[in-house]
Protein backbone atom coordinates (compact mmCIF):
# COMPACT_ATOMS: atom_id res chain seq x y z
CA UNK A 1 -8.83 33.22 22.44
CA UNK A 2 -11.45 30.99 22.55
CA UNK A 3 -13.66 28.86 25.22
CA UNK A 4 -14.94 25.04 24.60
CA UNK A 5 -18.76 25.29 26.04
CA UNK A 6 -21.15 22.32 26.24
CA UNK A 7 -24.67 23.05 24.23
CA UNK A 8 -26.91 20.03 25.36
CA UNK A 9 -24.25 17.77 26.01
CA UNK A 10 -22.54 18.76 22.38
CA UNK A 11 -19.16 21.36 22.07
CA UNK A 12 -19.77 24.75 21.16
CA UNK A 13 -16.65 27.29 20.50
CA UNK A 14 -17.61 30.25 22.10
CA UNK A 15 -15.45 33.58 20.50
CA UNK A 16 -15.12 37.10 21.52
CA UNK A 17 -16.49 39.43 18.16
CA UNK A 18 -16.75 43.08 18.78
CA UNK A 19 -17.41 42.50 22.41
CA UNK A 20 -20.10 39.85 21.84
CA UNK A 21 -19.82 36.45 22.93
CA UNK A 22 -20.61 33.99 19.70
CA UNK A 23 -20.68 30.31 19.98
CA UNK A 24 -20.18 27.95 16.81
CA UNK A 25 -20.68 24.25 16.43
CA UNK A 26 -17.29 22.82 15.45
CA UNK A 27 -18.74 21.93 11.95
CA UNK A 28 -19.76 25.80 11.49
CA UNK A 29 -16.16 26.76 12.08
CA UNK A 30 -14.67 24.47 9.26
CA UNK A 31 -17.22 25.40 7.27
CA UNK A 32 -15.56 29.38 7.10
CA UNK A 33 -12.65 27.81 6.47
CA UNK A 34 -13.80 25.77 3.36
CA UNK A 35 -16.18 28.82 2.72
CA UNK A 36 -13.14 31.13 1.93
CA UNK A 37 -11.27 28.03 0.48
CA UNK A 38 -14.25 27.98 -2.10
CA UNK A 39 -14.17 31.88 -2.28
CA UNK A 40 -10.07 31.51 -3.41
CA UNK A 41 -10.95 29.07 -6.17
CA UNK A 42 -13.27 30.89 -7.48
CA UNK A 43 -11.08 34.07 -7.77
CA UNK A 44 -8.64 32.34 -9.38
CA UNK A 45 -11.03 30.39 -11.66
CA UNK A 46 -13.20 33.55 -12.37
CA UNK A 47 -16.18 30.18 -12.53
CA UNK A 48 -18.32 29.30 -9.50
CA UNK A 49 -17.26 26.12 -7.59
CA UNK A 50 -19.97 23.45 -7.09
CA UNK A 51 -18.24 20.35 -6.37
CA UNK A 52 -15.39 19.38 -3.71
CA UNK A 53 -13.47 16.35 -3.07
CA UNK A 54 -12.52 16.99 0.26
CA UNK A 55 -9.46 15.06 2.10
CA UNK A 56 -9.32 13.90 5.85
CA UNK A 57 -6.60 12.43 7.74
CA UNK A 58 -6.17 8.79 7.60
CA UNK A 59 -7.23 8.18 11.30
CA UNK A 60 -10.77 10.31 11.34
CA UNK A 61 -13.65 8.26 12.78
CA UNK A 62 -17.12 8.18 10.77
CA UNK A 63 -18.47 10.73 12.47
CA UNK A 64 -15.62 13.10 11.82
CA UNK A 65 -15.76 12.37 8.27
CA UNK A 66 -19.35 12.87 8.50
CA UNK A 67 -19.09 16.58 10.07
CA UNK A 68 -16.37 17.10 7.89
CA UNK A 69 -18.78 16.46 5.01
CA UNK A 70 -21.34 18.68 6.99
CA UNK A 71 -19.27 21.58 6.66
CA UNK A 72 -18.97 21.07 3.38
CA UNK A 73 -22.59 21.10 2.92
CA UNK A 74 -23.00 24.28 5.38
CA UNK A 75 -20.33 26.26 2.86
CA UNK A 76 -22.59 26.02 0.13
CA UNK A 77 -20.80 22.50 -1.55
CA UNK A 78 -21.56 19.46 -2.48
CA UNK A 79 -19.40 17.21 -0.85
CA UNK A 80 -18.88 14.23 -3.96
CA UNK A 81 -16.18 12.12 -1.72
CA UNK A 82 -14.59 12.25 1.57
CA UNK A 83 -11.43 10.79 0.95
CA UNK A 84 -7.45 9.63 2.96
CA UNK A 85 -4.79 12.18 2.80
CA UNK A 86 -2.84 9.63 1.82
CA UNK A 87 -4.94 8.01 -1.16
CA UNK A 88 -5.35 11.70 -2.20
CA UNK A 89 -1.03 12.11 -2.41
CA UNK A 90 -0.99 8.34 -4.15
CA UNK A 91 -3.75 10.17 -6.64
CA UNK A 92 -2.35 13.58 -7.28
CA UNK A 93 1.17 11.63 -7.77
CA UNK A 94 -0.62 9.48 -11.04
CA UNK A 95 -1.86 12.68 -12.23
CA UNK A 96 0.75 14.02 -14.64
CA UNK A 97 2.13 10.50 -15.10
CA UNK A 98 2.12 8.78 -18.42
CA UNK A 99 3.33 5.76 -18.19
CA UNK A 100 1.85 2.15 -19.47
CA UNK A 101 1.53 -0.70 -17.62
CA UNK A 102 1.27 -1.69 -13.91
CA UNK A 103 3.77 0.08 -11.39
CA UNK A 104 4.32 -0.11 -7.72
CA UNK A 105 4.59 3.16 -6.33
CA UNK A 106 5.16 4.15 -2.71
CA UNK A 107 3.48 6.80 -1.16
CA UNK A 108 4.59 7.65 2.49
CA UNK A 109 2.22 10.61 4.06
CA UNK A 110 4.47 11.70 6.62
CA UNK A 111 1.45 13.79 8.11
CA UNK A 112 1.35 17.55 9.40
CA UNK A 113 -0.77 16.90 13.08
């Protein structure tokens, strides 16, 4: 359970944690998210991570894509691209492909929202 407060005219998610009310700036909430993300790579990498390539759905705005790359930065990253779901699936397809020469491929992101 959470509330949606205003903070000077900006959103704030207010949270109950051990019977204290908490409020976090949307950004500061994806940023726990792509904090433990990082944590989970580097567990299974046994290296520190650094460097993210972070992917946004197709229809963000520039100023989601911009607090997106805030909460990259607030996780302890540094953000080198924001890119497209869907350029990210036409990228990760190429990725174990050998072939020569020019191809058409098509890549259909049928989207999770």
């Amino acid at each position: 359970p959470f509330e949606v407060i205003s903070n000077e005219g900006k959103p704030k998610i207010q949270v109950m944690y051990k019977d204290e009310a908490k409020n976090f700036f949307p950004e500061e909430i994806s940023s726990m998210v792509l904090t433990k993300m990082k944590e989970t790579a580097e567990a299974y990498l046994g290296k520190t991570v650094t460097n993210a390539v972070i992917t946004v759905p197709a229809y963000f705005n520039d100023s989601q894509r911009q607090a997106t790359k805030d909460s990259g930065t607030i996780s302890g990253l540094n953000v080198l691209r924001i890119i497209n779901e869907p350029t990210a699936a036409a990228i990760a397809y190429g990725l174990d492909k050998k072939a020569v020469g020019e191809r058409n491929v098509l890549i259909f992101d049928l989207g999770g929202g």
